[in-house]
PDB file of N, CA and C in Angstrom:
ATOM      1  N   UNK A   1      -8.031  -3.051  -1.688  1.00  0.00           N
ATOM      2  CA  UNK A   1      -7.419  -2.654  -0.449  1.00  0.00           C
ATOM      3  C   UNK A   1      -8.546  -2.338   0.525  1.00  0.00           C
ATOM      4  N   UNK A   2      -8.437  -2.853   1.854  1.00  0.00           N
ATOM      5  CA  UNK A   2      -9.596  -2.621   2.498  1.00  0.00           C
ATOM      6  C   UNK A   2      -9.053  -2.004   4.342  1.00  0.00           C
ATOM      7  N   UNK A   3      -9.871  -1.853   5.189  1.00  0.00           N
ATOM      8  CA  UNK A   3      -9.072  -1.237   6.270  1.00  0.00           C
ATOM      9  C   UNK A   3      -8.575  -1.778   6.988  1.00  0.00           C
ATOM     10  N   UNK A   4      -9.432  -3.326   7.424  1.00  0.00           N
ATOM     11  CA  UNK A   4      -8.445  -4.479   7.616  1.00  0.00           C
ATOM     12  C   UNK A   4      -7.998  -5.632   6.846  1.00  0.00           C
ATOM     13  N   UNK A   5      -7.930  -6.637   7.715  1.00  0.00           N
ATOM     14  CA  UNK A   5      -7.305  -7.924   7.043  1.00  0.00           C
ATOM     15  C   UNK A   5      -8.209  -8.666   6.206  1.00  0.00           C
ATOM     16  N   UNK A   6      -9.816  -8.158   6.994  1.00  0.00           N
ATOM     17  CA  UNK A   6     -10.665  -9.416   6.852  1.00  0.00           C
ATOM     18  C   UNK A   6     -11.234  -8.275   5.546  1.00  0.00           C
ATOM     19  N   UNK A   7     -11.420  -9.171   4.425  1.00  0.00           N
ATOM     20  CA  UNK A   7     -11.817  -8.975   3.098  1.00  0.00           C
ATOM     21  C   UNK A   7     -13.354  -8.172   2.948  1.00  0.00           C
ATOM     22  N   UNK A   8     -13.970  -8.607   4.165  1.00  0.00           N
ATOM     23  CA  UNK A   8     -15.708  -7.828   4.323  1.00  0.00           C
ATOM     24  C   UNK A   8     -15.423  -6.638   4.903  1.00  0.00           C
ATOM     25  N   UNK A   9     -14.369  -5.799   5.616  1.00  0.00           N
ATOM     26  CA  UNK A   9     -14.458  -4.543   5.917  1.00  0.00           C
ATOM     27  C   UNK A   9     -14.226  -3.247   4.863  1.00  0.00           C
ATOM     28  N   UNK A  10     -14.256  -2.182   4.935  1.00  0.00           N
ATOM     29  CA  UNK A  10     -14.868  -1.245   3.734  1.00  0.00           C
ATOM     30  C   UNK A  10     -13.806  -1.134   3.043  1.00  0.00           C
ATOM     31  N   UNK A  11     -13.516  -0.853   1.876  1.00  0.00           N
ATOM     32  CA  UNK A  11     -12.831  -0.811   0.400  1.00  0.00           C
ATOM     33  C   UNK A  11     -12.285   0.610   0.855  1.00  0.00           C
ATOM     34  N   UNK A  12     -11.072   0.947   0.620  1.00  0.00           N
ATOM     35  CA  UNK A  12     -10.223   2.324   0.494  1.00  0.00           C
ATOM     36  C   UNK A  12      -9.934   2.484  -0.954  1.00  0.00           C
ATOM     37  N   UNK A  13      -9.620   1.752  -2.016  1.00  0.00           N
ATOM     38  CA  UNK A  13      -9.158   1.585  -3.333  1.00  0.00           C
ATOM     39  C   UNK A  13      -8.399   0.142  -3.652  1.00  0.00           C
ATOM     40  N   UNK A  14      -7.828   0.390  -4.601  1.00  0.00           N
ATOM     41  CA  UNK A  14      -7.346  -0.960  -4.938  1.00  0.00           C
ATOM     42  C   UNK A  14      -5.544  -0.460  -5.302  1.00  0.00           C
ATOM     43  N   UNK A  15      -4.828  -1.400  -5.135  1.00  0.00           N
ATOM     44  CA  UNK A  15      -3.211  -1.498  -5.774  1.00  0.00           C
ATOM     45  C   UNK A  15      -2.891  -2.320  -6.966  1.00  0.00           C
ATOM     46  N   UNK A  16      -1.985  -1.549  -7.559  1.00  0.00           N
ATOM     47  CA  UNK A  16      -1.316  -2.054  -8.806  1.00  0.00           C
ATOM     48  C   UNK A  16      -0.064  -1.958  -9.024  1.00  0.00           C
ATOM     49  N   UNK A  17       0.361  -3.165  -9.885  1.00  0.00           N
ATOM     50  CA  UNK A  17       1.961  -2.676  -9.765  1.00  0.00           C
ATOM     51  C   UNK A  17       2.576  -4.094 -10.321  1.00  0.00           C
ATOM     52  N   UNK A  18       3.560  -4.612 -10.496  1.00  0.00           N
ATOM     53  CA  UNK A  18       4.422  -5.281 -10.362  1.00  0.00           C
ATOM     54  C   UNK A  18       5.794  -5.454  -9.673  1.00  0.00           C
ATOM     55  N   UNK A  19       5.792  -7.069  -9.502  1.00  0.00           N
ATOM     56  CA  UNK A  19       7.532  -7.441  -8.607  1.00  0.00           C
ATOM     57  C   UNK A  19       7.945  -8.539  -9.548  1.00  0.00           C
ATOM     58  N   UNK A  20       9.163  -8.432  -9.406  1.00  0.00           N
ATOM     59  CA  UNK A  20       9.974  -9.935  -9.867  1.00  0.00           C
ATOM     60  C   UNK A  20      10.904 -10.201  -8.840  1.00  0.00           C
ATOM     61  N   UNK A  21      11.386 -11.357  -8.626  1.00  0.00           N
ATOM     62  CA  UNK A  21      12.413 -11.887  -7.603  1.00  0.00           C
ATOM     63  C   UNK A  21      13.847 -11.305  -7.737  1.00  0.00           C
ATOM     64  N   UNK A  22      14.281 -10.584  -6.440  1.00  0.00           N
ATOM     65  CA  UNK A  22      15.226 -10.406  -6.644  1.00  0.00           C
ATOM     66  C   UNK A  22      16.894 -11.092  -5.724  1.00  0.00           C
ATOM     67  N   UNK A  23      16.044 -12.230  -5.344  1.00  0.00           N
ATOM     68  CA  UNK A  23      17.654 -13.516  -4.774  1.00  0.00           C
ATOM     69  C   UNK A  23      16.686 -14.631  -4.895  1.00  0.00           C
ATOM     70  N   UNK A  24      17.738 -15.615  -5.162  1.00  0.00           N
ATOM     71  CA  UNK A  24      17.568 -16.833  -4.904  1.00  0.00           C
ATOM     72  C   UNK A  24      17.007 -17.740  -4.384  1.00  0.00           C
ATOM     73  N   UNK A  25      16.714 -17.642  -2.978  1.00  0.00           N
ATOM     74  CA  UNK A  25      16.183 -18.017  -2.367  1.00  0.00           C
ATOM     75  C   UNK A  25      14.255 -17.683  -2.141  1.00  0.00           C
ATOM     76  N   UNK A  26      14.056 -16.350  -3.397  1.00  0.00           N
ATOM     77  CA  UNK A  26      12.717 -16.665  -3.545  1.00  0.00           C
ATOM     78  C   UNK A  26      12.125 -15.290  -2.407  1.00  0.00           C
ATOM     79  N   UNK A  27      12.777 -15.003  -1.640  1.00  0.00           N
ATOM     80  CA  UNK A  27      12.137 -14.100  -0.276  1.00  0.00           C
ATOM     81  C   UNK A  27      12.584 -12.597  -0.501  1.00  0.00           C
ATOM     82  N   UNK A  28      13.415 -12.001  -1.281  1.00  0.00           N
ATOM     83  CA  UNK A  28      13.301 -10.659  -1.910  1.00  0.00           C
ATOM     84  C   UNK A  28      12.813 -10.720  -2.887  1.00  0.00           C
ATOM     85  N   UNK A  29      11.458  -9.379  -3.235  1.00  0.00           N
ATOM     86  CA  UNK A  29      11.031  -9.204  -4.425  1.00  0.00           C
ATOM     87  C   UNK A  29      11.488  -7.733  -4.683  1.00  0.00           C
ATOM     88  N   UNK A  30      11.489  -7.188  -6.266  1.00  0.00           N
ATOM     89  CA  UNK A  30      11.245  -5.845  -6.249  1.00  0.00           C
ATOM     90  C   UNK A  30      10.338  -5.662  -6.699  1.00  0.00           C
ATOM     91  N   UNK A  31       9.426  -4.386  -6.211  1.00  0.00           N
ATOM     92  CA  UNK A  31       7.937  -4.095  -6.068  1.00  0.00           C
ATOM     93  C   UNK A  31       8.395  -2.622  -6.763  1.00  0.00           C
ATOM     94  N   UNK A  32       7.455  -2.379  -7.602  1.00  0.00           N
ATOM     95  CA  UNK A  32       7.251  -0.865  -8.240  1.00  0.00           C
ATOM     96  C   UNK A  32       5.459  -0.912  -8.284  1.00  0.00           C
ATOM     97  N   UNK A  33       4.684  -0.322  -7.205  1.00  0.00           N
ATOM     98  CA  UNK A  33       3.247  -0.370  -7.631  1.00  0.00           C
ATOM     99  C   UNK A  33       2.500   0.894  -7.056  1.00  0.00           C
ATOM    100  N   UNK A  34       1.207   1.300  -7.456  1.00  0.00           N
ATOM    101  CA  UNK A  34       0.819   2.447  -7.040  1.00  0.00           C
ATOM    102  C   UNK A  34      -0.838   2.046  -6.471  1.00  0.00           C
ATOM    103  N   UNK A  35      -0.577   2.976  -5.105  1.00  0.00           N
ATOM    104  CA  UNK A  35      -1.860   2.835  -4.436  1.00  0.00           C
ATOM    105  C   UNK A  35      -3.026   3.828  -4.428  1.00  0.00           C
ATOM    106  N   UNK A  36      -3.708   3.098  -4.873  1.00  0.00           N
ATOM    107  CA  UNK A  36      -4.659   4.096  -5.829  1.00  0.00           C
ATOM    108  C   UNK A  36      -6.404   4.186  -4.640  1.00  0.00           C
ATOM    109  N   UNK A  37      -6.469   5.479  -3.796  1.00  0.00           N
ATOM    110  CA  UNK A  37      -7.218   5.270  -2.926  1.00  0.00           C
ATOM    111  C   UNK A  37      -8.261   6.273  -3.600  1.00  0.00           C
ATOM    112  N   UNK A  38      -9.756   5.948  -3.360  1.00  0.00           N
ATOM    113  CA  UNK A  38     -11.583   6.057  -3.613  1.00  0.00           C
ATOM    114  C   UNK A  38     -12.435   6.221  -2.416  1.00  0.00           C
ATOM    115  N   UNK A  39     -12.070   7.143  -1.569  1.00  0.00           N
ATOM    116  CA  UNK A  39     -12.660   7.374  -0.660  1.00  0.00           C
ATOM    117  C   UNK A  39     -13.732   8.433  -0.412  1.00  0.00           C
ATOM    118  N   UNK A  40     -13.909   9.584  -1.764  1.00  0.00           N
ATOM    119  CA  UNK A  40     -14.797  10.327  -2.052  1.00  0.00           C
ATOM    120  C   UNK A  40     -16.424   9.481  -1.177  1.00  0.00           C
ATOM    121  N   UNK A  41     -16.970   8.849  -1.073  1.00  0.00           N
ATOM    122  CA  UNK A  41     -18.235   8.143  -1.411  1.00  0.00           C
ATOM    123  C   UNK A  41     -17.277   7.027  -0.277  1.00  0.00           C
ATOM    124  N   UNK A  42     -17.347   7.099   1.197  1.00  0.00           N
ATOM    125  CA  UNK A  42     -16.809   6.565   2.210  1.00  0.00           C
ATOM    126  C   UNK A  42     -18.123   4.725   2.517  1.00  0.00           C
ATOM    127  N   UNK A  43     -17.760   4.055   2.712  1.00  0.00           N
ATOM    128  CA  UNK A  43     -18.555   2.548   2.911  1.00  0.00           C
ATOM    129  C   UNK A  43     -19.035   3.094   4.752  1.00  0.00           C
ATOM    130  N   UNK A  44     -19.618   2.156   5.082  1.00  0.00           N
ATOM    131  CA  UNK A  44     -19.528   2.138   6.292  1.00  0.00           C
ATOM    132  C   UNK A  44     -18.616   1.380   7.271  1.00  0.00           C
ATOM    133  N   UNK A  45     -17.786   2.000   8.097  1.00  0.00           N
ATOM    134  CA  UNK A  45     -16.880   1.422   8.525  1.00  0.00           C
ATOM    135  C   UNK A  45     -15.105   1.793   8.430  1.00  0.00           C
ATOM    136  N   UNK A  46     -15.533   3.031   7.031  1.00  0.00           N
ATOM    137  CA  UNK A  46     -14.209   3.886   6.759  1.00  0.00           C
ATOM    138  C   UNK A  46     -13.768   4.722   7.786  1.00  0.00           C
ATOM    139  N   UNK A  47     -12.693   4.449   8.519  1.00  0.00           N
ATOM    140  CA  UNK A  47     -12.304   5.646   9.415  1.00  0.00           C
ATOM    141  C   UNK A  47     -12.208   7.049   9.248  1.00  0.00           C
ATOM    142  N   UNK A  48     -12.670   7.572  10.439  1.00  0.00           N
ATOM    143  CA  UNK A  48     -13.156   9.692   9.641  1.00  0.00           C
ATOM    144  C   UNK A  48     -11.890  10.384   9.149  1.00  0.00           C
ATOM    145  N   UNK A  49     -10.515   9.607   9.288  1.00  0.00           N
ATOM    146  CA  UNK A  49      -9.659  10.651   8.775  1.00  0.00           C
ATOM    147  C   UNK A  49      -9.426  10.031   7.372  1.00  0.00           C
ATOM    148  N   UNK A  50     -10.081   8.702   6.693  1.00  0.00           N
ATOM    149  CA  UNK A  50      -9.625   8.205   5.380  1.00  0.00           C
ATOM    150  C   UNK A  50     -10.668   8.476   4.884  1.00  0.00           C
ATOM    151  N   UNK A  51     -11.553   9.335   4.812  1.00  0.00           N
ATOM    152  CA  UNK A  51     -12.475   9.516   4.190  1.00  0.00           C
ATOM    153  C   UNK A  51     -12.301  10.776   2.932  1.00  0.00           C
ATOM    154  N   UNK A  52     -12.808  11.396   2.043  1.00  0.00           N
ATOM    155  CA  UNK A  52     -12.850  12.361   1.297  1.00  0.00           C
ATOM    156  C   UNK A  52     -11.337  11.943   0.429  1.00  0.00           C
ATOM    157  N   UNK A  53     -10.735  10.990   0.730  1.00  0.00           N
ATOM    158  CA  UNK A  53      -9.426  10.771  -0.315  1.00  0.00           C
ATOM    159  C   UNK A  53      -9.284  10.027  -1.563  1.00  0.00           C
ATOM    160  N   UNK A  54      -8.664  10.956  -2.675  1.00  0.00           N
ATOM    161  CA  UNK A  54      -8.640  10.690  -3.883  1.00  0.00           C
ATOM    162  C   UNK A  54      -7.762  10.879  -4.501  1.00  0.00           C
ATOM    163  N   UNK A  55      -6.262   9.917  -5.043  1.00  0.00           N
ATOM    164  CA  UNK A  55      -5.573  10.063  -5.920  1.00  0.00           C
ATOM    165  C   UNK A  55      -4.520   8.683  -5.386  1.00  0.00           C
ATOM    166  N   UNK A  56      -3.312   8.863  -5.855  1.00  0.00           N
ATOM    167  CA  UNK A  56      -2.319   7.680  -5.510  1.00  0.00           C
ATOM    168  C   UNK A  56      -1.333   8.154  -5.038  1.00  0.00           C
ATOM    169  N   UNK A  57      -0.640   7.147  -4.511  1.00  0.00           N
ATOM    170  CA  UNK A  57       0.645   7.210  -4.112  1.00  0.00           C
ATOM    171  C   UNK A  57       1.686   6.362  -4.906  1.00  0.00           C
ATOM    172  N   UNK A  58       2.945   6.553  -4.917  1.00  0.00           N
ATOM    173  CA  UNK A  58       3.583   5.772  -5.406  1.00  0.00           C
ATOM    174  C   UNK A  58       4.817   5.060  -5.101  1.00  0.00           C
ATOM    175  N   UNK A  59       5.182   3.565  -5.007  1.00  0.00           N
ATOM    176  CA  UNK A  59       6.288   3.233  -4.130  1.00  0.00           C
ATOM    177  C   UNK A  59       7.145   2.396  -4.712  1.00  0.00           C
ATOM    178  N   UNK A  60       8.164   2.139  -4.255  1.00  0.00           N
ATOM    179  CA  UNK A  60       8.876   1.510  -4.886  1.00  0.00           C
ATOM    180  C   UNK A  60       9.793   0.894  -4.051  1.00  0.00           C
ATOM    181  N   UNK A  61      10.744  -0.247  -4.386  1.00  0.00           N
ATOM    182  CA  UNK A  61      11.659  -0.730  -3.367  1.00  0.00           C
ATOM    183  C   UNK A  61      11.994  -2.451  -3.174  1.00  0.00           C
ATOM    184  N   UNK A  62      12.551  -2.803  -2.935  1.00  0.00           N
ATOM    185  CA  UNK A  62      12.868  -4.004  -2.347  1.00  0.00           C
ATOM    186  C   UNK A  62      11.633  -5.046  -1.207  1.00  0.00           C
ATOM    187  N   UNK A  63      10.944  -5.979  -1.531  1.00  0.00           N
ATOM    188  CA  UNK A  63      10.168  -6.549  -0.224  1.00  0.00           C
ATOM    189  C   UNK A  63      10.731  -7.448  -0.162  1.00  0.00           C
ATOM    190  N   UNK A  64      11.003  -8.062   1.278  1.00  0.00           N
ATOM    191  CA  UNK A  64      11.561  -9.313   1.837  1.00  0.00           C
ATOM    192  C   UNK A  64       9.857  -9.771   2.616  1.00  0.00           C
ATOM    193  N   UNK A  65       9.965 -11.070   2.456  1.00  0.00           N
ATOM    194  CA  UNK A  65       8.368 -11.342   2.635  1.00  0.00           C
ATOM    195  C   UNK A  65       8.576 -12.015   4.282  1.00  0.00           C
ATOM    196  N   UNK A  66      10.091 -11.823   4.985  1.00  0.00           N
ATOM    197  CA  UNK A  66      10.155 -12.489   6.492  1.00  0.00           C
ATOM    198  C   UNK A  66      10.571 -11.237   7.067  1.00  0.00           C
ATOM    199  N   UNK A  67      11.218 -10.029   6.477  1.00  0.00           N
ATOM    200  CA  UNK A  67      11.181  -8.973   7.416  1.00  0.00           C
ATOM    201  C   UNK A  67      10.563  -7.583   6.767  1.00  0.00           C
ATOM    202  N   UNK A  68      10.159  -7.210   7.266  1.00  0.00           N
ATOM    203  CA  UNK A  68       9.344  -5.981   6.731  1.00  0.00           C
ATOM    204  C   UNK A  68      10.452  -4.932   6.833  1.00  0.00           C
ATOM    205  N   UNK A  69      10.511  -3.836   5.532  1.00  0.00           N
ATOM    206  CA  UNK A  69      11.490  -2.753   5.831  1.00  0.00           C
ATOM    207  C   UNK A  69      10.264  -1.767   5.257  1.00  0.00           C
ATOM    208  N   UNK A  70      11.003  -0.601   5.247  1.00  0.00           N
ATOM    209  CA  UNK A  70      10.307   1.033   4.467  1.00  0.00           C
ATOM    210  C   UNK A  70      11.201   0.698   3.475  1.00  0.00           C
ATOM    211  N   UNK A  71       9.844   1.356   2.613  1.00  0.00           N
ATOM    212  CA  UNK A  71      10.168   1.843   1.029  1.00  0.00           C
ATOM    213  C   UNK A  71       9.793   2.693   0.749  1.00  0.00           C
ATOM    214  N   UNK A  72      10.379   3.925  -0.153  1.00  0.00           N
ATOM    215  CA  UNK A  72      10.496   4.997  -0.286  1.00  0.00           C
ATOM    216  C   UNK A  72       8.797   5.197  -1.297  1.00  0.00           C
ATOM    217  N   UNK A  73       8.579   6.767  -1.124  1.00  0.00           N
ATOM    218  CA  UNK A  73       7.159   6.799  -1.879  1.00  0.00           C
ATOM    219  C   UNK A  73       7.713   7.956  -2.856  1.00  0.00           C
ATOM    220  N   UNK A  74       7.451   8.001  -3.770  1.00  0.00           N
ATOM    221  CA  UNK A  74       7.882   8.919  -4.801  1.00  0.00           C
ATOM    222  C   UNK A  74       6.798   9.524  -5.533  1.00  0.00           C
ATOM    223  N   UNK A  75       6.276   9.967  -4.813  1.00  0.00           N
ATOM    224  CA  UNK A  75       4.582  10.989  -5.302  1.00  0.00           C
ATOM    225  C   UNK A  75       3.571  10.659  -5.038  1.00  0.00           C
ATOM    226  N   UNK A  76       2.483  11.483  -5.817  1.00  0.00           N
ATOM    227  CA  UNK A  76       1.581  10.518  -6.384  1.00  0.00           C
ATOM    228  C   UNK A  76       0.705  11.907  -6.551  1.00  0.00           C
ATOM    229  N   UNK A  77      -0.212  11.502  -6.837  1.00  0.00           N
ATOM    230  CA  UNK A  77      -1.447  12.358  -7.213  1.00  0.00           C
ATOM    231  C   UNK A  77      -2.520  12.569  -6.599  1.00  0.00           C
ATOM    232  N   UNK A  78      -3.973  13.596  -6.888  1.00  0.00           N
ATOM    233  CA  UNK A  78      -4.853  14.101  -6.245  1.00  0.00           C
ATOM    234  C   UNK A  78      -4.614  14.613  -4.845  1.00  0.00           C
ATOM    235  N   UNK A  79      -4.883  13.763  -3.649  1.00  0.00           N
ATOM    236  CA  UNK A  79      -5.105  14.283  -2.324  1.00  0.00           C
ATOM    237  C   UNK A  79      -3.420  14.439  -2.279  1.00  0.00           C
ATOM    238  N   UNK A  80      -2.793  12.934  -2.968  1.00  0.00           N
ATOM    239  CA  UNK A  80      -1.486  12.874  -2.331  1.00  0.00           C
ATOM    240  C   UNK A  80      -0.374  13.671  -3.251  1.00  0.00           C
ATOM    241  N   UNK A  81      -0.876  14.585  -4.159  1.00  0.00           N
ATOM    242  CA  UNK A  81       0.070  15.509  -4.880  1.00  0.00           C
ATOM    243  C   UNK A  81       1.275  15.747  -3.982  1.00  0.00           C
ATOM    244  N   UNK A  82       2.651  15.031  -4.763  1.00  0.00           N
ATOM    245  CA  UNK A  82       4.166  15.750  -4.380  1.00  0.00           C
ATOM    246  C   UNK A  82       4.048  14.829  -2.945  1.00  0.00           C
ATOM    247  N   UNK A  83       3.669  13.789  -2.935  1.00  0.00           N
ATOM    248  CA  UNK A  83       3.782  12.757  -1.186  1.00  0.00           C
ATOM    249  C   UNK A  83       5.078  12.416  -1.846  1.00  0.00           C
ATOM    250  N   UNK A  84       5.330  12.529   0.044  1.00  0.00           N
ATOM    251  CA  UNK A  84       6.971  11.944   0.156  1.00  0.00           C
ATOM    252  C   UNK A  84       6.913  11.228   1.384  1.00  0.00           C
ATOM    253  N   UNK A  85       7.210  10.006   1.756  1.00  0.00           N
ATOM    254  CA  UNK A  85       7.652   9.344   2.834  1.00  0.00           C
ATOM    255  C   UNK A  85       8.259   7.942   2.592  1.00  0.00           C
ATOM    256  N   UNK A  86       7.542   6.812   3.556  1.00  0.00           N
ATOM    257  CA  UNK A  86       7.855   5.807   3.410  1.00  0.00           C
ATOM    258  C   UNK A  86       6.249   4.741   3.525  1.00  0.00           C
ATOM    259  N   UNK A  87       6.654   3.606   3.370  1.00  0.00           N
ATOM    260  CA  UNK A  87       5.359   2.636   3.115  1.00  0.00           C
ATOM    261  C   UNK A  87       6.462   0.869   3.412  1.00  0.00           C
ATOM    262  N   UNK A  88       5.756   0.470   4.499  1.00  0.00           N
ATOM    263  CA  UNK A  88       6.314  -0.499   5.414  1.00  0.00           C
ATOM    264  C   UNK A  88       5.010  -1.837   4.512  1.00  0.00           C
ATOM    265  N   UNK A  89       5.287  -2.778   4.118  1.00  0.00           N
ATOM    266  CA  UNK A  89       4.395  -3.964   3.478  1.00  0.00           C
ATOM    267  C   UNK A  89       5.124  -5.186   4.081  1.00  0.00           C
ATOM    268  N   UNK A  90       3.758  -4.989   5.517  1.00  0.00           N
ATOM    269  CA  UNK A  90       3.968  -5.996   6.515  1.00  0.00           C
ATOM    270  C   UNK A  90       3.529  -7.770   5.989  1.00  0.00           C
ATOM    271  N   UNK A  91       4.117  -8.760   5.714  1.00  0.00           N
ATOM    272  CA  UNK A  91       3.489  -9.976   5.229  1.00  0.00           C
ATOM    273  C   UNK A  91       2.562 -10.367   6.439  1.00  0.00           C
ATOM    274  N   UNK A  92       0.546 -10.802   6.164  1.00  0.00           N
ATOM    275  CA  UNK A  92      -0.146 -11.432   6.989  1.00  0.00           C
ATOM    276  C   UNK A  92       0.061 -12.531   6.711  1.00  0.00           C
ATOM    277  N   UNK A  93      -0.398 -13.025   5.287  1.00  0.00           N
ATOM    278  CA  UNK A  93      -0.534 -14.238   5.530  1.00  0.00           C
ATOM    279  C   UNK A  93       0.163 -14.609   3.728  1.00  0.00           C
ATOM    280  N   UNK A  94       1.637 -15.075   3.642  1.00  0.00           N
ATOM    281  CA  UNK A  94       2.029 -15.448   2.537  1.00  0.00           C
ATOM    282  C   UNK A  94       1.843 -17.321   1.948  1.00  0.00           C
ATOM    283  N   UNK A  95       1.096 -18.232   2.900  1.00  0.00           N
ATOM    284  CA  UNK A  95       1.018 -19.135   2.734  1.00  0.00           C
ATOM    285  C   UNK A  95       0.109 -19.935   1.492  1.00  0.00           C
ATOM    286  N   UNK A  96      -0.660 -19.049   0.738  1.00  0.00           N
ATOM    287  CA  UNK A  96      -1.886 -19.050   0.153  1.00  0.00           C
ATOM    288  C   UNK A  96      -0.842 -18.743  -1.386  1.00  0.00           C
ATOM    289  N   UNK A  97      -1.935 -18.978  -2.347  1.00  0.00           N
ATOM    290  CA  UNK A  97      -1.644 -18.431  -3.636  1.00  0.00           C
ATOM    291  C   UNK A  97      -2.669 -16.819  -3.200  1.00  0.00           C
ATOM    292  N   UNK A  98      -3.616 -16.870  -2.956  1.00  0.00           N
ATOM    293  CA  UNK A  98      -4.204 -15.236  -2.357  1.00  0.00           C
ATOM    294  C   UNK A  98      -3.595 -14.497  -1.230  1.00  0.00           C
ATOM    295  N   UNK A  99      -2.710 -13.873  -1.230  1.00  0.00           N
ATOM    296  CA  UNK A  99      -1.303 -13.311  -0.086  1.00  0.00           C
ATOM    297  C   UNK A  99      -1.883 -12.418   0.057  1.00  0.00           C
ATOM    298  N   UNK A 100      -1.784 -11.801   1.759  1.00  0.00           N
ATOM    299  CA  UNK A 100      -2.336 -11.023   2.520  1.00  0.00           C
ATOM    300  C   UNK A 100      -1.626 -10.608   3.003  1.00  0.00           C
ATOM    301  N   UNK A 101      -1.260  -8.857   2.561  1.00  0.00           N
ATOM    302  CA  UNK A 101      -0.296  -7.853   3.202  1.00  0.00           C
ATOM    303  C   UNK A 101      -0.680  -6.874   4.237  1.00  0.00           C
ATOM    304  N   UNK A 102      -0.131  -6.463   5.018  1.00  0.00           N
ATOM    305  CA  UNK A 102      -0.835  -4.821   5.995  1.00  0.00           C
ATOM    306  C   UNK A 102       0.478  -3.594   5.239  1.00  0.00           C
ATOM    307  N   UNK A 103      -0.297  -2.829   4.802  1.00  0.00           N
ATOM    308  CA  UNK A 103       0.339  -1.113   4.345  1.00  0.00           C
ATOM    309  C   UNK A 103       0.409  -0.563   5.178  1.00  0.00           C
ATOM    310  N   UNK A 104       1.776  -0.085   5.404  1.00  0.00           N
ATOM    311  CA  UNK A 104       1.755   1.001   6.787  1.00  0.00           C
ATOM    312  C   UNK A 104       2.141   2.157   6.078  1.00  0.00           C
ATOM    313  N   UNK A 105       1.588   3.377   5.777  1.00  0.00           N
ATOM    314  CA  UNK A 105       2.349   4.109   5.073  1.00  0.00           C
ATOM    315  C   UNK A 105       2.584   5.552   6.428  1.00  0.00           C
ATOM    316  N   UNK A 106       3.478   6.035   5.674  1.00  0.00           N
ATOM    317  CA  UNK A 106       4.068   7.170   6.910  1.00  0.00           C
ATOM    318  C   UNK A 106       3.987   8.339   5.901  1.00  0.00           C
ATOM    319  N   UNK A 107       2.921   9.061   5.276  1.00  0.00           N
ATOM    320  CA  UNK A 107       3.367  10.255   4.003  1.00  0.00           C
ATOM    321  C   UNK A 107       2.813  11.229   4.939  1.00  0.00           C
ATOM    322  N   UNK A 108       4.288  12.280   4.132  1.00  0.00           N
ATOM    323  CA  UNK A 108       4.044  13.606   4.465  1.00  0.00           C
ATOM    324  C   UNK A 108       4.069  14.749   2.995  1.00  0.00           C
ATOM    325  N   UNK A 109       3.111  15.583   3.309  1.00  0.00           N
ATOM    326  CA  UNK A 109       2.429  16.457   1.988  1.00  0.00           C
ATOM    327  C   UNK A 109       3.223  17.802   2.280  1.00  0.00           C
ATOM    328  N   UNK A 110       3.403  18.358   1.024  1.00  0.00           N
ATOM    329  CA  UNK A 110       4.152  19.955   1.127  1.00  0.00           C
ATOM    330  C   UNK A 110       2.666  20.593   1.743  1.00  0.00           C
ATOM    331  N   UNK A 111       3.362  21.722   2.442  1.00  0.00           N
ATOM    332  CA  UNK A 111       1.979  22.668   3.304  1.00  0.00           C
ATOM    333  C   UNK A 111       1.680  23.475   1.974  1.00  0.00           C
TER     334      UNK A 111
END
């Protein structure tokens, strides 16, 4: 996972997870995967508020790869202990066997 699209800008962590198809037509998947961010030890080029972050998030939900919706986040750990929001997985570029997504996530942390 990196901050933009282009593969040479700085590393935030990496994602894991699995989907299988869920219609026919190939364009809903369901996604259960966790985003696992390494920002302790920031690259150059990490933005100052993603910096010092360490643990995961976790999401789950339905992706349609022609319209982007929110999917619910159901925890996660370290920085993101007890996160609750949503996480939007915008399709860049699905034309490739190497598919290129944008994460929008919206989490909010207990005070």
């Amino acid at each position: 996972m990196t901050v933009t699209a282009d593969p040479e800008s700085a590393l935030l962590g990496h994602v894991t997870g699995l989907s299988t198809t869920a219609s026919f037509d190939g364009v809903t998947y369901f996604c259960t995967f966790t985003v696992a961010f390494n920002t302790t030890k920031p690259q150059h080029g990490t933005p100052a508020h993603l910096s010092g972050l360490e643990g995961t998030i976790n999401i789950f939900g339905l992706v349609n790869v022609i319209t982007p919706k929110p999917h619910a986040i159901s925890g996660g750990t370290g920085s993101f202990l007890m996160a609750q929001g949503t996480a939007t997985i915008v399709p860049i570029d699905v034309r490739t066997f190497k598919q290129v997504y944008r994460l929008d996530l919206d989490v909010y942390l207990p005070a």
